[in-house]
C-alpha atoms as a PDB file:
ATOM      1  CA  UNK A   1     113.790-183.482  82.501  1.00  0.00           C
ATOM      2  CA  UNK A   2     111.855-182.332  79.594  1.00  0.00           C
ATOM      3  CA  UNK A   3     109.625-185.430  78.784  1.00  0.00           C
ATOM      4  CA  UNK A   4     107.241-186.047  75.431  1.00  0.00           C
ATOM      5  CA  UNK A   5     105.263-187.611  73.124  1.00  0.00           C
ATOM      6  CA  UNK A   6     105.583-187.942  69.682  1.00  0.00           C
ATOM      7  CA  UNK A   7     103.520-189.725  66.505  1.00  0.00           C
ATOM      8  CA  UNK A   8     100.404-189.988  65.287  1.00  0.00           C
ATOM      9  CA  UNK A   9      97.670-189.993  67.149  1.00  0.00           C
ATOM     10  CA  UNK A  10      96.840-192.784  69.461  1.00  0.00           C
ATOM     11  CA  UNK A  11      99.988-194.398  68.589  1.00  0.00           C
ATOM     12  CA  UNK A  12     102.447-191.782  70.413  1.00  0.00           C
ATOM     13  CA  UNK A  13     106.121-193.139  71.546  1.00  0.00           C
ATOM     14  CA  UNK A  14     107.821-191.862  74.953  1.00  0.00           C
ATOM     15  CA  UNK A  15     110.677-189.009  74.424  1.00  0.00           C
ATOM     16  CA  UNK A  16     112.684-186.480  75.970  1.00  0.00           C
ATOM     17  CA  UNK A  17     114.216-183.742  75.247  1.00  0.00           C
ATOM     18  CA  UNK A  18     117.952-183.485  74.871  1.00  0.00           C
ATOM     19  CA  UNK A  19     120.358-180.957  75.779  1.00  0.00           C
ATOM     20  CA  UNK A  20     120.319-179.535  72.400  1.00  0.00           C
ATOM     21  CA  UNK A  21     116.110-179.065  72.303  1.00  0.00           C
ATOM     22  CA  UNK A  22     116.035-182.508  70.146  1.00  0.00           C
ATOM     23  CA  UNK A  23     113.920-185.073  70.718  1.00  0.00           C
ATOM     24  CA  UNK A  24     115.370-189.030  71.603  1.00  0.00           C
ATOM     25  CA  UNK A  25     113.104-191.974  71.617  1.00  0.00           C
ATOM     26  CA  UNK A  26     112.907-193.795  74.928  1.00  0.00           C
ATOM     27  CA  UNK A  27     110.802-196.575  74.107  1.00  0.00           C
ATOM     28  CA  UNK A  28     113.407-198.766  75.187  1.00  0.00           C
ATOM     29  CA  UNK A  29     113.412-197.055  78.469  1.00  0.00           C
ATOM     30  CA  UNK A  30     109.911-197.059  79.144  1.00  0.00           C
ATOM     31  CA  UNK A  31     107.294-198.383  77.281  1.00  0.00           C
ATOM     32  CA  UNK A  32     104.803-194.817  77.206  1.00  0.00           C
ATOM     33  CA  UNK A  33     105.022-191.802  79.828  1.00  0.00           C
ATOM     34  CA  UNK A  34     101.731-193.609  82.241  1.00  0.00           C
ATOM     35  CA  UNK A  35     101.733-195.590  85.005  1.00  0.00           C
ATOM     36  CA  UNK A  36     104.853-196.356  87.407  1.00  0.00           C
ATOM     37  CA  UNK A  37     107.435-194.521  84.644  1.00  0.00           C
ATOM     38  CA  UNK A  38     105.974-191.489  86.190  1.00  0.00           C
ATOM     39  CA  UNK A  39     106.852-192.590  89.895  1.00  0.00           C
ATOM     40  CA  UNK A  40     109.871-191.552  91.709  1.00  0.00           C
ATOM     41  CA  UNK A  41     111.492-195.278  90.934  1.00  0.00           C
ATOM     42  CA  UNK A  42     110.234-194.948  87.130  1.00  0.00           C
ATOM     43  CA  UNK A  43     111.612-191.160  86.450  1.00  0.00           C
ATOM     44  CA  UNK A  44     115.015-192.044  87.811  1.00  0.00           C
ATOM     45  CA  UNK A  45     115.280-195.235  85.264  1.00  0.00           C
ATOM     46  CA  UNK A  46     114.746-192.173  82.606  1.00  0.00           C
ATOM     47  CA  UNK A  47     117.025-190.138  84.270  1.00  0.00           C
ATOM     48  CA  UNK A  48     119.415-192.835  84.304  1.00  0.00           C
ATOM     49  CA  UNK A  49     119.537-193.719  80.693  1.00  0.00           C
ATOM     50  CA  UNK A  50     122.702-192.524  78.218  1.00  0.00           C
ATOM     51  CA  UNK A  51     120.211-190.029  77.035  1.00  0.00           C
ATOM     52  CA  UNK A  52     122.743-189.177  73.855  1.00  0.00           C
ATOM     53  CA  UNK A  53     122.817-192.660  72.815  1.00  0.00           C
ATOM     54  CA  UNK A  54     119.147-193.293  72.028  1.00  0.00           C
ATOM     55  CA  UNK A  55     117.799-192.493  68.450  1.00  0.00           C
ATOM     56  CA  UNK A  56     116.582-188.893  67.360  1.00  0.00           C
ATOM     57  CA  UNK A  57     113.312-188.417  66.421  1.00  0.00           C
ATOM     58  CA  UNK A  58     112.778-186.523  63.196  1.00  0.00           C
ATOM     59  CA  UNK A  59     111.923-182.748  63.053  1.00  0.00           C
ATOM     60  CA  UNK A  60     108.208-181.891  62.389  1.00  0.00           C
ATOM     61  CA  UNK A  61     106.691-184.940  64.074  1.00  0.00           C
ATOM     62  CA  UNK A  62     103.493-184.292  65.821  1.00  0.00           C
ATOM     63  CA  UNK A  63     103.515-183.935  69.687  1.00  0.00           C
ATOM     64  CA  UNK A  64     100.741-185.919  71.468  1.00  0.00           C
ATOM     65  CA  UNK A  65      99.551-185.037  74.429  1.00  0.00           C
ATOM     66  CA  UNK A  66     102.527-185.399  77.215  1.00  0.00           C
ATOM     67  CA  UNK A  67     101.128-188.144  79.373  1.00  0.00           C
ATOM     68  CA  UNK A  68      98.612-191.156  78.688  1.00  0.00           C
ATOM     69  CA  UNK A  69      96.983-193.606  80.489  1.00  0.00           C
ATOM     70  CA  UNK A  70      95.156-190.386  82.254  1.00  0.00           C
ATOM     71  CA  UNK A  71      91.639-191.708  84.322  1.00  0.00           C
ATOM     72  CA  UNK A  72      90.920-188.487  85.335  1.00  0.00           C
ATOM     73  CA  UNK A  73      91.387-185.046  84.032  1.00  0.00           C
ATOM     74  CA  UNK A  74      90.537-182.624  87.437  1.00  0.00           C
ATOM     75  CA  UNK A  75      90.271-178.853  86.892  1.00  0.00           C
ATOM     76  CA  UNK A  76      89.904-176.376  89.523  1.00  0.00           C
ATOM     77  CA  UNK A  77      87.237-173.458  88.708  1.00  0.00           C
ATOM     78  CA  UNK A  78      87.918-169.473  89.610  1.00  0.00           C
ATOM     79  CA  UNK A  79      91.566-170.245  91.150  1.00  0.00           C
ATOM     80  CA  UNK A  80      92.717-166.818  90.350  1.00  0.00           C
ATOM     81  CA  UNK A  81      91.580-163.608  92.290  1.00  0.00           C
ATOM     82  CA  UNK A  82      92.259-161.778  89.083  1.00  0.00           C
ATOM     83  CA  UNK A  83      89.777-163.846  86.883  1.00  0.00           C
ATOM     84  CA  UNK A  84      87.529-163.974  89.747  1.00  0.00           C
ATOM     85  CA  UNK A  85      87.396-160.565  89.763  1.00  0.00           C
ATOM     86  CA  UNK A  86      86.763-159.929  85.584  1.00  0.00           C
ATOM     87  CA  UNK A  87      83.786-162.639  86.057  1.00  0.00           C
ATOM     88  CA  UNK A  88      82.142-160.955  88.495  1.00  0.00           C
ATOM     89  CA  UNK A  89      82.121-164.335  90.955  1.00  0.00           C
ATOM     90  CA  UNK A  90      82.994-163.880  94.430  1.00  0.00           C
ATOM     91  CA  UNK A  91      86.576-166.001  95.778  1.00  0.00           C
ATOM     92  CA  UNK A  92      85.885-169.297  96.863  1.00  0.00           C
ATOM     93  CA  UNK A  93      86.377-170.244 100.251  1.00  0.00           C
ATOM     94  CA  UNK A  94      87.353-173.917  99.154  1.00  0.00           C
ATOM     95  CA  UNK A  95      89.024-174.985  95.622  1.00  0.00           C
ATOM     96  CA  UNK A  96      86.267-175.968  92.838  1.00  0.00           C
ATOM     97  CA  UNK A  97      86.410-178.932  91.195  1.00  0.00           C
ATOM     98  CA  UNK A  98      85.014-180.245  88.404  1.00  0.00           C
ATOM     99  CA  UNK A  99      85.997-182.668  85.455  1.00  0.00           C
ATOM    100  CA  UNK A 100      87.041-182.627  82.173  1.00  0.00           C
ATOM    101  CA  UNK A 101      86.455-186.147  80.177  1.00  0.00           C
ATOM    102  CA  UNK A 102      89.489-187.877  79.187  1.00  0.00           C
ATOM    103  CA  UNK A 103      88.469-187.724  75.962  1.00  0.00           C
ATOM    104  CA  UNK A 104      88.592-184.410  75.127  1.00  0.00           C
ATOM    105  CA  UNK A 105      92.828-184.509  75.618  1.00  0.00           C
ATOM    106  CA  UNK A 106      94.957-184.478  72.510  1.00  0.00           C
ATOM    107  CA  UNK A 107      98.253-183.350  71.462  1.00  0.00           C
ATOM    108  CA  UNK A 108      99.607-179.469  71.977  1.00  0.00           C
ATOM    109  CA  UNK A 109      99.006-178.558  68.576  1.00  0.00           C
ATOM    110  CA  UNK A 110      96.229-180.002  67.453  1.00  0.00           C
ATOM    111  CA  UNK A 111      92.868-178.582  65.341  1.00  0.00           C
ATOM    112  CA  UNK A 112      90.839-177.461  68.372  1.00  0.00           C
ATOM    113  CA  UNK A 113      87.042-178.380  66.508  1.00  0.00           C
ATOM    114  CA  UNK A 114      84.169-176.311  67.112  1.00  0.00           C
ATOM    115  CA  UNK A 115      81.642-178.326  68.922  1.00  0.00           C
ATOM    116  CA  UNK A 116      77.603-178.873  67.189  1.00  0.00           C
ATOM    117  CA  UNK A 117      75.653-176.015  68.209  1.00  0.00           C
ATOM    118  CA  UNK A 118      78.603-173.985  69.821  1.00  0.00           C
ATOM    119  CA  UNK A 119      78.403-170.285  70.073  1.00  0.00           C
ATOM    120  CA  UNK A 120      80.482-168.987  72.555  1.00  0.00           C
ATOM    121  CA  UNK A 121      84.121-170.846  72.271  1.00  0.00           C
ATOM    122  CA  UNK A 122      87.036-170.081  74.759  1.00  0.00           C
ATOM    123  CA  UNK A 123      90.324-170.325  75.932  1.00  0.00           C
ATOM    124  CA  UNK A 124      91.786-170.677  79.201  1.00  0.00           C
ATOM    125  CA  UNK A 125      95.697-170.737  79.816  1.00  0.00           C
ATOM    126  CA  UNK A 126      96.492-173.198  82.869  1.00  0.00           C
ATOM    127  CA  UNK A 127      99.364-174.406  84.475  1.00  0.00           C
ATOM    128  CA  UNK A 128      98.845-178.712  84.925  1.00  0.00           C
ATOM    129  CA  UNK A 129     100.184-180.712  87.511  1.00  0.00           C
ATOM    130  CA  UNK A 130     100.733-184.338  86.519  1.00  0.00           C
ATOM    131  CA  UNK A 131     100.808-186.909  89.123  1.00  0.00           C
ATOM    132  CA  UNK A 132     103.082-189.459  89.366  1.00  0.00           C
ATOM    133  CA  UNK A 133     102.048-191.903  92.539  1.00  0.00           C
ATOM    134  CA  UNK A 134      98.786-192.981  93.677  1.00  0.00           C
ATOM    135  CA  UNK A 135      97.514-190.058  95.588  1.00  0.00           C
ATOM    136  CA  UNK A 136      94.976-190.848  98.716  1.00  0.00           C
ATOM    137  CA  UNK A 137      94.242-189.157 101.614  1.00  0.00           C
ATOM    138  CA  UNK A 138      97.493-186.941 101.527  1.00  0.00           C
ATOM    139  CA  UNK A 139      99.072-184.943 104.272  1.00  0.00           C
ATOM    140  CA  UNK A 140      99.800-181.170 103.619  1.00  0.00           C
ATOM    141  CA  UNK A 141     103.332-182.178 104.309  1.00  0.00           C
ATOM    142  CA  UNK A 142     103.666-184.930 101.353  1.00  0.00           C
ATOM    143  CA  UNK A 143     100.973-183.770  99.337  1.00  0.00           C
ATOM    144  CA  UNK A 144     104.374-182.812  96.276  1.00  0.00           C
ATOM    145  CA  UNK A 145     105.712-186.404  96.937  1.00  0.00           C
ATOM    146  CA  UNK A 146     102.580-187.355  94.752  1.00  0.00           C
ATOM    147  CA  UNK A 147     103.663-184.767  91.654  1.00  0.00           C
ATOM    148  CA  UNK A 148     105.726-186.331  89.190  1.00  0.00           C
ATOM    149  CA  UNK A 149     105.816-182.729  87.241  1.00  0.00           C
ATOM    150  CA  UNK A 150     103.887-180.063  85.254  1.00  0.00           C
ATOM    151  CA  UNK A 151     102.350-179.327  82.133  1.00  0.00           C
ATOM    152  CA  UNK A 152     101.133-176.262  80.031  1.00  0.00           C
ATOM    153  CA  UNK A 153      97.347-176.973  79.456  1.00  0.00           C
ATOM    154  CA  UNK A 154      94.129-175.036  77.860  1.00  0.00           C
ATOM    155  CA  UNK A 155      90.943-175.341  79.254  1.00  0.00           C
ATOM    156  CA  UNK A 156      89.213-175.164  76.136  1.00  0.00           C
ATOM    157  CA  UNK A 157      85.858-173.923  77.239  1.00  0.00           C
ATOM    158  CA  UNK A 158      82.116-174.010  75.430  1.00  0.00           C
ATOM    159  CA  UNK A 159      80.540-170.954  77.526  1.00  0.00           C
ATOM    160  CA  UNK A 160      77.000-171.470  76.257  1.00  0.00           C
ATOM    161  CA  UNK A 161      77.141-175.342  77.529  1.00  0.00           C
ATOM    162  CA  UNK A 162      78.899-174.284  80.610  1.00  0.00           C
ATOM    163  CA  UNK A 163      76.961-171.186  82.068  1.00  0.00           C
ATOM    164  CA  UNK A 164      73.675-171.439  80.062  1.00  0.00           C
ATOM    165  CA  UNK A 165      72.251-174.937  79.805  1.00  0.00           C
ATOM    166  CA  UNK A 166      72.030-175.872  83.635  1.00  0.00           C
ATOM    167  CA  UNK A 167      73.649-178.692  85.436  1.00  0.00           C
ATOM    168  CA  UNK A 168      77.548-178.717  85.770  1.00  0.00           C
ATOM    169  CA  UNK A 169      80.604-177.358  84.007  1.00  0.00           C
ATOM    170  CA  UNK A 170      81.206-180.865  82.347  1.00  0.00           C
ATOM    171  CA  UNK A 171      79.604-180.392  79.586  1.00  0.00           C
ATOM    172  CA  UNK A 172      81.052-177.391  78.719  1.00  0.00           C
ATOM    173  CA  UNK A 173      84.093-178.367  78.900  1.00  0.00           C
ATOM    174  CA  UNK A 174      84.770-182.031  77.513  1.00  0.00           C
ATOM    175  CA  UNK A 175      84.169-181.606  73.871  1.00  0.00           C
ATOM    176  CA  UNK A 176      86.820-183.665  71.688  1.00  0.00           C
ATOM    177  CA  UNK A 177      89.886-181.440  71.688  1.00  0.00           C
ATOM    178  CA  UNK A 178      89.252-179.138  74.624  1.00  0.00           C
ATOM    179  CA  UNK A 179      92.133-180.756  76.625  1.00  0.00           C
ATOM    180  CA  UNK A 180      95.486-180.031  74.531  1.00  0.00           C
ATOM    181  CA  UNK A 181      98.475-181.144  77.151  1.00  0.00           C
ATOM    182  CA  UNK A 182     101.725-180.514  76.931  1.00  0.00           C
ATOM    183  CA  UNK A 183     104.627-180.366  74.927  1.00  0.00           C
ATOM    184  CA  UNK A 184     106.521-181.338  77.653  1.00  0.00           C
ATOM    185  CA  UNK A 185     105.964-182.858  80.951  1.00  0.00           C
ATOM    186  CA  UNK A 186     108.453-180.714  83.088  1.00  0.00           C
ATOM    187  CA  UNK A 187     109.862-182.674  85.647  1.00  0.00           C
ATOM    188  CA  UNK A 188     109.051-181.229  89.536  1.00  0.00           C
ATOM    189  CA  UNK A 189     113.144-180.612  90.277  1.00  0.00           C
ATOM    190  CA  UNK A 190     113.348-177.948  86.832  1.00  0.00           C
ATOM    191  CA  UNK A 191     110.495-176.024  88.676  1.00  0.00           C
ATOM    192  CA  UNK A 192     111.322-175.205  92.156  1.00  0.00           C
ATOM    193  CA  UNK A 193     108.952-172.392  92.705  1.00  0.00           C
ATOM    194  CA  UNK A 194     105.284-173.214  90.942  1.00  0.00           C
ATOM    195  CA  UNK A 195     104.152-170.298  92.207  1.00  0.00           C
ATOM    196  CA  UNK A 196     106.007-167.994  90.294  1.00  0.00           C
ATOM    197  CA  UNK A 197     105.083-168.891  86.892  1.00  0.00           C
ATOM    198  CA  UNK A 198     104.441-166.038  83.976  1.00  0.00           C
ATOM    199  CA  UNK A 199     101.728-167.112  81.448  1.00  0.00           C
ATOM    200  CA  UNK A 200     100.214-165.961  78.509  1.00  0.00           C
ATOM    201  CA  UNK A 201      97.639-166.426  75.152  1.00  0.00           C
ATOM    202  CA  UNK A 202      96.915-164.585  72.006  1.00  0.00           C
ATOM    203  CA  UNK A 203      94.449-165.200  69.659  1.00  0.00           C
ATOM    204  CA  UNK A 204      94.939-164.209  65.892  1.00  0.00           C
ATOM    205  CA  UNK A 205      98.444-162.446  67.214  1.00  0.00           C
ATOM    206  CA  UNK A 206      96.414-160.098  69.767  1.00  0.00           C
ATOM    207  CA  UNK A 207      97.230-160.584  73.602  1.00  0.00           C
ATOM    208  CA  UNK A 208      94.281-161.809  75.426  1.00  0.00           C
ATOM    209  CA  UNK A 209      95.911-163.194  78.999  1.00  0.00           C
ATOM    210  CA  UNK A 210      98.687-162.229  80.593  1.00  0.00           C
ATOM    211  CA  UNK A 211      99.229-163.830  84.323  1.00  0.00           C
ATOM    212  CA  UNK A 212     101.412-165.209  87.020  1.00  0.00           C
ATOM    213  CA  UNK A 213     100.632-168.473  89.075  1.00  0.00           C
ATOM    214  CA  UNK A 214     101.451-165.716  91.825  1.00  0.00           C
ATOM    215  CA  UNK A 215      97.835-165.097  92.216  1.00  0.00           C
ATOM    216  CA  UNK A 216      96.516-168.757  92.558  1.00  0.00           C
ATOM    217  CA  UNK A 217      93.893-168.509  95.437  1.00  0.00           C
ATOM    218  CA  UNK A 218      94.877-171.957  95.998  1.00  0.00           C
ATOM    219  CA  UNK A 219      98.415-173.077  95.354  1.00  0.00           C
ATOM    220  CA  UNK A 220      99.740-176.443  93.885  1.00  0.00           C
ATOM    221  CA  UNK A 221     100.685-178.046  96.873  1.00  0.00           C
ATOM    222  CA  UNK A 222      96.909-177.120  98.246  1.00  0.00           C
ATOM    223  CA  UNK A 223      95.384-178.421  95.250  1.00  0.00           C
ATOM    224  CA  UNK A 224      96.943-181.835  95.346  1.00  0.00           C
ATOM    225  CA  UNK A 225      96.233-182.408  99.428  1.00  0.00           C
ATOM    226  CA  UNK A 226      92.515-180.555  99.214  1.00  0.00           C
ATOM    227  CA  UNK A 227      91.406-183.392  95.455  1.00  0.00           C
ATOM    228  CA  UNK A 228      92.899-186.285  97.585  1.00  0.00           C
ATOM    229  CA  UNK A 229      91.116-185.862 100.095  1.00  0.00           C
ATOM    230  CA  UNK A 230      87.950-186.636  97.484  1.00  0.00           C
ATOM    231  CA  UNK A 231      89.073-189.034  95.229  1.00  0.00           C
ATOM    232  CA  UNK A 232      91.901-191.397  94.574  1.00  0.00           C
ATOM    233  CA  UNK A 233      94.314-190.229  92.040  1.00  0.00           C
ATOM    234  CA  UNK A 234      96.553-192.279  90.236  1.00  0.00           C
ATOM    235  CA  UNK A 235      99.654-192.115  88.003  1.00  0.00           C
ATOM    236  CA  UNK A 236      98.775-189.972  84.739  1.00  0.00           C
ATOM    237  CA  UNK A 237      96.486-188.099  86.299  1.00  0.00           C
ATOM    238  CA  UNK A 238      95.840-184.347  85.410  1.00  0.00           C
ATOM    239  CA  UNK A 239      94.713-181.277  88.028  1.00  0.00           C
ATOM    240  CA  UNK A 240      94.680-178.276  85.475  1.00  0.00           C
ATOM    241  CA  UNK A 241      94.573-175.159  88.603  1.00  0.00           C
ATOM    242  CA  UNK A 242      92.770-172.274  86.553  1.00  0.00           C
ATOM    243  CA  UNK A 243      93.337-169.006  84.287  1.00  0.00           C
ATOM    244  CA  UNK A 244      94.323-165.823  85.224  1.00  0.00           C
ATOM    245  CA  UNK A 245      92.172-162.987  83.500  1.00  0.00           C
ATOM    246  CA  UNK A 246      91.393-162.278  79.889  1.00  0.00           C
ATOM    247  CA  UNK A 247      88.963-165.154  78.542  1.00  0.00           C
ATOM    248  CA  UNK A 248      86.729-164.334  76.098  1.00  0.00           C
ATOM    249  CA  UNK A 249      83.691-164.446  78.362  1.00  0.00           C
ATOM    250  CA  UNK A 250      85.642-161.566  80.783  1.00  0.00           C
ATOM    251  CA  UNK A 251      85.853-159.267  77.710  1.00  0.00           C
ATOM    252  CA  UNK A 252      83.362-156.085  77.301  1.00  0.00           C
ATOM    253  CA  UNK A 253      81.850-157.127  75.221  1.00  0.00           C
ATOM    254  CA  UNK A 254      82.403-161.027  75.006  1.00  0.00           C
ATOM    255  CA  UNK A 255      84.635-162.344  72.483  1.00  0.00           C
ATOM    256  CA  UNK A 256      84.871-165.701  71.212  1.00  0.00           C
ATOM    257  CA  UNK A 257      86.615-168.058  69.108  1.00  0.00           C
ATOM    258  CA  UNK A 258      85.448-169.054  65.072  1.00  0.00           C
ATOM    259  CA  UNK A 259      86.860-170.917  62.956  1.00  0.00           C
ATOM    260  CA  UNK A 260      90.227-169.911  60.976  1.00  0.00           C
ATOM    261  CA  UNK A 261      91.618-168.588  64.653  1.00  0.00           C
ATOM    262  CA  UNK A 262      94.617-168.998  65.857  1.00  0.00           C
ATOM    263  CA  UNK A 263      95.470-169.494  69.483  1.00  0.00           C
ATOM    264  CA  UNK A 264      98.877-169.811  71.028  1.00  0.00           C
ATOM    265  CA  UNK A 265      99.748-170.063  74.752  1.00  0.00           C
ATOM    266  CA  UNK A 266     102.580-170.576  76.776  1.00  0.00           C
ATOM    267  CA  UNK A 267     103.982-171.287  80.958  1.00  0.00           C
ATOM    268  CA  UNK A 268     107.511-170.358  82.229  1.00  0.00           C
ATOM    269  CA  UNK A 269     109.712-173.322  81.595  1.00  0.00           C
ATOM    270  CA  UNK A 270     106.994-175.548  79.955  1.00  0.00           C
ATOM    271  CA  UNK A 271     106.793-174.385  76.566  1.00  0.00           C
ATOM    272  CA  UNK A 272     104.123-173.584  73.900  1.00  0.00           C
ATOM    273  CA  UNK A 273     101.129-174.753  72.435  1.00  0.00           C
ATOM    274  CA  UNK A 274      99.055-173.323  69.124  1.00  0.00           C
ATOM    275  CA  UNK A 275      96.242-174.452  68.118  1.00  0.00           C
ATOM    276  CA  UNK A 276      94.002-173.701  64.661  1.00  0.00           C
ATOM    277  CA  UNK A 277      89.967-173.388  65.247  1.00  0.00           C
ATOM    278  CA  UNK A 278      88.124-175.841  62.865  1.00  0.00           C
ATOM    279  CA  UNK A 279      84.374-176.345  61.856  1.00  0.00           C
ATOM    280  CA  UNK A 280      83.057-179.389  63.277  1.00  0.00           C
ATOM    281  CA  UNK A 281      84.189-182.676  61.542  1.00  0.00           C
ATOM    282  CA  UNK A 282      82.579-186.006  61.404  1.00  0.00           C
END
């Protein structure tokens, strides 16, 4: 199942896809895409439902970002030996982790603003996992039970914050838009291989990355054991897994984004996003 949602902002209805690319409402299936829908028990109520029946959602609506109720947005630094490589950082031994805030997610096509005092904007194209039960101290062996599906993501990314102003990535990497999810959740049973995903990004119409999940250091499955292991994750929950190469920061010399940009990405099987740079807005 292709799943979405779709409205304004903050005020996003549950969808899905139909077999003819449209979008039906299933807010009278579910009551948002968060929580226990995303379990094994709530995705089969979807799956369940007379999906033709329920009532089509206009063309042109905005797309919000494809889950809610999200406590914790978990990315995973250098994850490809390819990107590893253009950065000039050795391969980690064990996954890096770090956090977005939750704040910074919003819909697939939304304005991504330049933050105050930014200088060196980026783009990272990343393949999400969504989880869909609560995830805690997980066994290699039912470490996917925990996935409810996946998610095209970009890790927006504020180099200058990141890299040059001490502490952690965090900063760098939280600003209010620099989580776009989505369109789609992607159900785990329409991707049987996560591994052998082809993505991509151009900005302005010019190819930056071009990748495969094929070089992940550390692979989905991985990823979801090695963060529970850490934390408790719940249902909603994001791990975005890294970028392959050919972020502005990799480029000789550096490139970065400015306002009037455009930036569109893509995954295999989950879609699109584009979003238009902006000056900061109060």
């Amino acid at each position: 199942m292709k799943l979405v949602r779709f409205g304004p902002a903050g005020r996003e209805k549950p969808g899905i896809i139909d077999a003819k690319g449209r979008i039906r409402d299933l807010s009278k299936v579910v009551p948002d895409l968060a929580g226990d829908a995303l379990s094994p028990k709530g995705l089969a109520k979807i799956r369940k439902a007379k999906i033709d029946t329920l009532p089509q959602v206009r063309s042109g609506v905005r797309i919000g970002p494809c889950v809610a109720g999200t406590t914790n947005l978990i990315a995973i630094g250098l994850n490809y030996a390819d990107h590893a490589a253009e950065t000039g950082a050795p391969i980690p031994k064990e996954p890096i982790i770090f956090n977005k805030a939750v704040s910074c997610i919003c819909g697939p096509n939304d304005d991504t603003m330049i933050p105050k005092e930014s200088k060196k904007l980026d783009w990272e194209v990343e393949l999400g996992i969504v989880i869909g039960s609560r995830a805690r101290y997980l066994t290699k062996n039912n470490a996917m039970d925990a996935v409810a599906g996946y998610c095209l993501a970009n890790d927006v990314s504020e180099r200058e914050f990141q890299i040059e102003r001490s502490g952690q990535w965090t900063k760098g990497k939280s600003s209010e838009t620099f989580g776009p999810l989505g369109p789609w959740l992607v159900t785990k049973d329409e991707i049987p291989d996560p591994q052998k995903l082809d993505m991509w990004l151009t900005v302005n119409g010019e190819s930056r990355q071009k990748g495969s999940t094929r070089t992940m250091i550390f692979g989905v499955e991985h990823l979801v054991w090695y963060c529970s292991q850490f934390f408790v994750m719940e249902p909603g929950d994001v791990i975005i897994t890294g970028t392959p190469p050919g972020v502005g920061l990799g480029m000789k010399p550096p490139q970065f984004l400015k306002a009037g940009d455009t930036v569109r990405l893509g995954v295999a099987g989950l879609g699109e996003q584009q979003q238009k740079v902006v000056k900061f807005k109060m």
